[in-house]
Protein backbone atom coordinates (compact mmCIF):
# COMPACT_ATOMS: atom_id res chain seq x y z
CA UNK A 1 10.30 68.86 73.07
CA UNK A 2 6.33 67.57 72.70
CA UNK A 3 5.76 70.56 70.55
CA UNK A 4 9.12 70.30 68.17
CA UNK A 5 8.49 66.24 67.79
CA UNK A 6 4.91 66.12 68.12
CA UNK A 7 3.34 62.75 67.41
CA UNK A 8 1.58 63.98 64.48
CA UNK A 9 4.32 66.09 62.73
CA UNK A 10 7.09 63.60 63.36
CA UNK A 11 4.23 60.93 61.62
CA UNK A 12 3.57 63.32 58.69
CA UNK A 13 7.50 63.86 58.41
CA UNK A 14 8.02 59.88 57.92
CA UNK A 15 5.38 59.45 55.63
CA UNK A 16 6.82 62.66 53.18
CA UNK A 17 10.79 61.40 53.84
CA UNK A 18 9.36 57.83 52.79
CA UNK A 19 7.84 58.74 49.59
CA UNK A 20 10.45 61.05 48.88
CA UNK A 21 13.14 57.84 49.49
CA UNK A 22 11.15 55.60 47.27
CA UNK A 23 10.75 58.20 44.27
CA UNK A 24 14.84 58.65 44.48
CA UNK A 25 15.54 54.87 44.02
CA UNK A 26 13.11 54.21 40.98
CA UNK A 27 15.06 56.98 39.21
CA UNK A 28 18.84 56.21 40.70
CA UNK A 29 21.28 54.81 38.56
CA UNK A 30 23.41 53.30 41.16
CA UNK A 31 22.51 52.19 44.37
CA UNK A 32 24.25 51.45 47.64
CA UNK A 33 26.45 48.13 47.93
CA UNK A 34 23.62 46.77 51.16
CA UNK A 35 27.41 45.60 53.00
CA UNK A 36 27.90 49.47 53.35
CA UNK A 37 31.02 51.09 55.34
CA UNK A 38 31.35 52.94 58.71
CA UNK A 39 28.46 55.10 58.72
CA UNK A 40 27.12 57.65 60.85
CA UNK A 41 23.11 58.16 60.46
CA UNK A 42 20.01 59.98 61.84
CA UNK A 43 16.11 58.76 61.83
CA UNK A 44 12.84 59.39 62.89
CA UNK A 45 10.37 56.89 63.55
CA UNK A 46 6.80 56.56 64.61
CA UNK A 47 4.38 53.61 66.19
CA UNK A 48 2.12 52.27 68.60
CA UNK A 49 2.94 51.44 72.20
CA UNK A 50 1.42 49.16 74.53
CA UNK A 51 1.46 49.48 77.96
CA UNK A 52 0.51 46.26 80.70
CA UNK A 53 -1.41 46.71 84.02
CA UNK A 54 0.63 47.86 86.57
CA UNK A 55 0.63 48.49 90.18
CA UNK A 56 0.07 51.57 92.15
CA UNK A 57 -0.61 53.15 95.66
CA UNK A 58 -1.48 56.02 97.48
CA UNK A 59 -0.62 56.98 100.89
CA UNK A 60 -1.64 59.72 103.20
CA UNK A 61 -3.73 60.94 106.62
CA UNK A 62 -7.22 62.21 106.83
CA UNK A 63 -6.91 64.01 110.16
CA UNK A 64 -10.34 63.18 111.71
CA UNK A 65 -10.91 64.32 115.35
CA UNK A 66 -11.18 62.56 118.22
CA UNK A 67 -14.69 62.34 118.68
CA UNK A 68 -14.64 61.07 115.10
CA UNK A 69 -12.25 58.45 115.75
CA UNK A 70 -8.96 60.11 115.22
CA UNK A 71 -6.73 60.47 112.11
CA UNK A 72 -6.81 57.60 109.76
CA UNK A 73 -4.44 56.46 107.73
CA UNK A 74 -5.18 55.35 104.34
CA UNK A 75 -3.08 52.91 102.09
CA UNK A 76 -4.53 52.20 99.28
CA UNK A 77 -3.59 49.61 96.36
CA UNK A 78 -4.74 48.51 92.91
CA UNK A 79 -3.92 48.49 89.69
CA UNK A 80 -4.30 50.43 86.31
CA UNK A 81 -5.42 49.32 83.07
CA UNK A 82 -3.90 48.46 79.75
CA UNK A 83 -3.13 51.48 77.49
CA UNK A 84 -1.95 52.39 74.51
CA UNK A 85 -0.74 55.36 72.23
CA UNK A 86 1.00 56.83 69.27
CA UNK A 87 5.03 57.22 70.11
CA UNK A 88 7.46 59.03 67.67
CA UNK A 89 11.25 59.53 68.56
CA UNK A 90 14.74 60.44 67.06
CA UNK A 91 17.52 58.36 66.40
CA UNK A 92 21.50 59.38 65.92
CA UNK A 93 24.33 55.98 65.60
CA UNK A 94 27.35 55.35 64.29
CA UNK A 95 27.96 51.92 62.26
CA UNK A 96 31.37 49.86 61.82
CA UNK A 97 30.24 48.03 59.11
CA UNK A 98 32.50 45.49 56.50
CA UNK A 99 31.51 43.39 54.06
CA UNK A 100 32.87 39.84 53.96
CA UNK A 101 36.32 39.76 52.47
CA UNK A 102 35.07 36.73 49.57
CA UNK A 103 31.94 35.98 47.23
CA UNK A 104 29.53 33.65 48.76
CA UNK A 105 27.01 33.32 50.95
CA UNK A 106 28.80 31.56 53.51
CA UNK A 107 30.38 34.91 54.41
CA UNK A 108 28.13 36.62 57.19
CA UNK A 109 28.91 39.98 59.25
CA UNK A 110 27.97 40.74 62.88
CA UNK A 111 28.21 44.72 62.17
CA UNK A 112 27.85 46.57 65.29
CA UNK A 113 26.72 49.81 66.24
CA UNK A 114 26.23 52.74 69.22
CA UNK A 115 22.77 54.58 69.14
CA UNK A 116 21.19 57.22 71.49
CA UNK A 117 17.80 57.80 71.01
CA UNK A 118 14.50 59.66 72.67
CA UNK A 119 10.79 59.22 71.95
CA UNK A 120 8.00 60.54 73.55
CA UNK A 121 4.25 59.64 73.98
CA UNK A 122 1.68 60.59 76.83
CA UNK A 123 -1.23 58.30 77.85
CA UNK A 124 -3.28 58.45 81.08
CA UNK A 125 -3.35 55.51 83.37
CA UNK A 126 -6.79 54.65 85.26
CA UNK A 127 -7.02 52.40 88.47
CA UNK A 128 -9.29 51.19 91.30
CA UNK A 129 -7.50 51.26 94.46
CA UNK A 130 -8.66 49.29 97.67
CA UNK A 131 -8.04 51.07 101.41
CA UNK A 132 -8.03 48.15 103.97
CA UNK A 133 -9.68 49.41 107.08
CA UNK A 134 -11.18 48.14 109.99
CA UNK A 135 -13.02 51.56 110.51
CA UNK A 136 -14.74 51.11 107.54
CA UNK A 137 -16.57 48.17 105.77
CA UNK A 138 -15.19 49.78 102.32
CA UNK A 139 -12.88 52.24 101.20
CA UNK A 140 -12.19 52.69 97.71
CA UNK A 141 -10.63 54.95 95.18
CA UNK A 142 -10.72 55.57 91.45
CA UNK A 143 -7.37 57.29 90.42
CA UNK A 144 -6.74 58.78 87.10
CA UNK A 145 -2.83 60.03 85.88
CA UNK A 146 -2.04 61.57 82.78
CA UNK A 147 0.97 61.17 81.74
CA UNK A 148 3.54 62.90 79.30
CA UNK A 149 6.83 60.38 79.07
CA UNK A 150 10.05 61.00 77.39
CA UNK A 151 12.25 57.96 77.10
CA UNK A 152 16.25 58.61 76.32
CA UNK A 153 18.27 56.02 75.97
CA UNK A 154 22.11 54.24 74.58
CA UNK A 155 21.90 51.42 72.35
CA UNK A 156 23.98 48.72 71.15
CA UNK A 157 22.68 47.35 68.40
CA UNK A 158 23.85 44.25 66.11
CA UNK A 159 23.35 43.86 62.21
CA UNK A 160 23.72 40.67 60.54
CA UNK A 161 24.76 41.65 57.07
CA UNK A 162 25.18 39.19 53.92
CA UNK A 163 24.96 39.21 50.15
CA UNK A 164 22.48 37.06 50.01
CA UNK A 165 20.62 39.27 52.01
CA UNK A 166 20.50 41.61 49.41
CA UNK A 167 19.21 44.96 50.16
CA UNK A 168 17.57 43.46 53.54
CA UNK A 169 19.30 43.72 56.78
CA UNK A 170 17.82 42.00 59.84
CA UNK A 171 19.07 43.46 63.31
CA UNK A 172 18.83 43.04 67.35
CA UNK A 173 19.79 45.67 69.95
CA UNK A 174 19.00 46.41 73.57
CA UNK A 175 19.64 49.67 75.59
CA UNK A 176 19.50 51.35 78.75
CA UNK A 177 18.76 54.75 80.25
CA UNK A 178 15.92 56.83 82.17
CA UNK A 179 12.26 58.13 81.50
CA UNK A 180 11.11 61.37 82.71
CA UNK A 181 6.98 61.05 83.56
CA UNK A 182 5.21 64.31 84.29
CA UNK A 183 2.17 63.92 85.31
CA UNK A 184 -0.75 66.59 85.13
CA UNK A 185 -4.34 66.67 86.13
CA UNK A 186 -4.43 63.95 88.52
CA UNK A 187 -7.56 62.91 90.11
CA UNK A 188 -8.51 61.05 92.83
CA UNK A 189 -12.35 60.26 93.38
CA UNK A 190 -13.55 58.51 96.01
CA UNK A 191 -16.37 55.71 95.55
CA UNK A 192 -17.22 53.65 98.16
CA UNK A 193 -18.14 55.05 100.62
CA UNK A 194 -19.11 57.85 97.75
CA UNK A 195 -17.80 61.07 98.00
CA UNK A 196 -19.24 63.56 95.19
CA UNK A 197 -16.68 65.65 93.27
CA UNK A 198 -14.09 65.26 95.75
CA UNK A 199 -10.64 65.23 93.76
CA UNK A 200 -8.45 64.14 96.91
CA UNK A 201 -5.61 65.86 95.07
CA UNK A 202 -7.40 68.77 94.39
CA UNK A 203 -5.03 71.38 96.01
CA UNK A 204 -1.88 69.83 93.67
CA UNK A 205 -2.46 68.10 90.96
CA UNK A 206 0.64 67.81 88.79
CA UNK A 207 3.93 66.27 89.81
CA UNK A 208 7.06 64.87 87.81
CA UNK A 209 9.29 62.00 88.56
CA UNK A 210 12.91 60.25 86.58
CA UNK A 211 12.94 56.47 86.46
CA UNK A 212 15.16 53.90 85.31
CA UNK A 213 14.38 52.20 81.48
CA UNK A 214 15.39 49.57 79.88
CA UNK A 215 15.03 48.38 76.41
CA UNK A 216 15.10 45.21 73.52
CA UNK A 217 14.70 45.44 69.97
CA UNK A 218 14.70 43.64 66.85
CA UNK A 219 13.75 44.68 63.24
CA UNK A 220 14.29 45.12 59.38
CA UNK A 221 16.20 47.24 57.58
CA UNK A 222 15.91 48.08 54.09
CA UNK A 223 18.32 49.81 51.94
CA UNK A 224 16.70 51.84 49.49
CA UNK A 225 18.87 54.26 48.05
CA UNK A 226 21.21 56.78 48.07
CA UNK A 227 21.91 56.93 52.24
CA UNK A 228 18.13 56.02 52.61
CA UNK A 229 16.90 53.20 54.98
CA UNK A 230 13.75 51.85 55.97
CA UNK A 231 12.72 49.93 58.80
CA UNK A 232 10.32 48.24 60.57
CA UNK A 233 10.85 46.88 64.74
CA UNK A 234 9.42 45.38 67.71
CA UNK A 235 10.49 47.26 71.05
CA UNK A 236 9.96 45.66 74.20
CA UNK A 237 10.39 48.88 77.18
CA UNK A 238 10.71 48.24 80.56
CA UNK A 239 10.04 51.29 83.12
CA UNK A 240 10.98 51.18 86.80
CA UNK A 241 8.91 52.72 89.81
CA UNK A 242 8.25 56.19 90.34
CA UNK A 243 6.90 58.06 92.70
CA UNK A 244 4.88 61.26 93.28
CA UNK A 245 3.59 63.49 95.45
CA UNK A 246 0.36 65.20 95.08
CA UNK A 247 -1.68 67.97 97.52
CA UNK A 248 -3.24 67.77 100.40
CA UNK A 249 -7.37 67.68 100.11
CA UNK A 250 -8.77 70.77 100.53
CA UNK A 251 -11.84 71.76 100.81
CA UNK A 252 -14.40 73.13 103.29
CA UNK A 253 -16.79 70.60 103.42
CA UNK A 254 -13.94 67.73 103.60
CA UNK A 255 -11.44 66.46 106.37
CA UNK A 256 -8.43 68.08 105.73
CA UNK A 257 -5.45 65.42 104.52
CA UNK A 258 -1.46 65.38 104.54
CA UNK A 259 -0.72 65.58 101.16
CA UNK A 260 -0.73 62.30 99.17
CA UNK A 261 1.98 59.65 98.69
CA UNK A 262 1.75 57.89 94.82
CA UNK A 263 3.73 55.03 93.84
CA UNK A 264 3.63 53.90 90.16
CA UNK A 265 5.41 50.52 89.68
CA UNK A 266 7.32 48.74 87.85
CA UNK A 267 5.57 49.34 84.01
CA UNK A 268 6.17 46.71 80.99
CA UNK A 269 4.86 48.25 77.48
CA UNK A 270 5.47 46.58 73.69
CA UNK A 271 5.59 48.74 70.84
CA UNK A 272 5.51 48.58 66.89
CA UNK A 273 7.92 51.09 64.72
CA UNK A 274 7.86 52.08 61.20
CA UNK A 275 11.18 54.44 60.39
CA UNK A 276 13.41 55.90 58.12
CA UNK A 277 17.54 56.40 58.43
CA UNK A 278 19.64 58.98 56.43
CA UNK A 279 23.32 58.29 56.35
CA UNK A 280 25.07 61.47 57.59
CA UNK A 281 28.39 60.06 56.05
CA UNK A 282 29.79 57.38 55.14
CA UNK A 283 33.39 56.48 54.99
């Protein structure tokens, strides 16, 4: 799916459908009545997407021997930075829409409307994790994930439609579903006390996980012409925990480890959406 809706063909694709939308309504004779009918549409649509700190952990044993002090257990917590990347996605909803039954712009519709929807973006999240040990005065990890995410979600989404609106049409909508995070070339360096090219997850490094999303969003619509809409939205995307498991450490001149226990909370990103909608039909 990265490959058929990559970021920067699905980007291209809006920019040539937009240009191609605008050229059709300078030249159009007749354009469509903005209170519309039932309608089901398609769209693609690109942006930027924010994502907050967020917690994570690792978990595992580094079997020492006895005469070193036994196995140790480490636990170690921290958090990632902020990130942020391109998204693009695809869009496919049905409208009930009718316009107000008399003139005047007292008359206002609540048009509602069922969406699913994916997008996809990848982004790699960096953190400083903490091990809290009496054995040692510091233990301390720098942890790198990359990670490819596909969102998929059901919306219901709510237009408020009036003639005094004109060709504008301001909207909300929320959704839920899951995200599938795959995460390749995972590293785990430890700093303190320092451990030279040492990737504790050396032996496995990928690992894939589903989680629970969530989602709000409100924008503008514009009807150009023709079936054609534009739009522009603020998404709000809210990700649940997931967890991972990555390989044991192994190499010859390390303590050999179980493998390793990661836990990527709960994630909160923002993101910014230019699109464009094609009415399939209308009737």
């Amino acid at each position: 799916m990265f490959k058929l809706f990559s970021k920067n063909r699905l980007s291209t694709l809006v920019a040539l459908l937009l240009l191609n939308s605008m050229n059709s309504s300078l030249v159009a004779s007749e354009c469509c009545d903005p209170c519309g009918c039932n309608r089901t549409y398609v769209g693609i649509f690109t942006g930027e997407i924010y994502s907050n700190s967020t917690g994570v952990s690792q978990m595992g044993t580094a079997f020492f021997t006895e005469a070193q002090g036994g196995p140790l257990a480490v636990f170690a917590e921290g958090h990632t930075k902020k990130t942020s990347s391109r998204f693009s996605g695809v869009t496919i909803g049905y409208e009930l829409s009718q316009c107000p039954r008399t003139i005047g712009c007292s008359n206002w519709s609540l048009v509602p409307a069922v969406e699913v929807e994916a997008y996809w973006y990848n982004h790699t999240k960096k953190g400083h994790l903490i091990n809290s040990t009496d054995r040692l005065p510091e233990h301390d990890f720098v942890d790198s994930f990359h990670m490819d995410m596909g969102v998929y979600l059901a919306n219901a989404v709510f237009s408020l439609k009036n003639c005094c609106l004109g060709r504008f049409t301001p909207y909300i909508g929320g959704g839920i579903g899951a995200t599938r995070i795959s995460i390749t070339h995972a590293d785990s360096y430890q700093t303190s006390p320092p451990e030279q090219y040492i990737n504790h997850f050396n032996s496995k490094k990928s690992d894939s996980s589903w989680a629970f999303a969530a989602q709000g969003k409100a924008g503008l619509r514009y009807n150009l012409c023709k079936s054609f809409q534009i739009y522009g939205e603020y998404r709000y995307l809210f990700v649940d925990t997931s967890n991972y498991i990555f390989g044991s450490t192994a190499y010859l001149t390390h303590v050999p480890t179980s493998p390793w226990n990661v836990k990527v909370k709960r994630n909160h990103y923002n993101a910014f959406t230019v699109g464009i909608q094609f009415d399939l039909w209308q009737k």
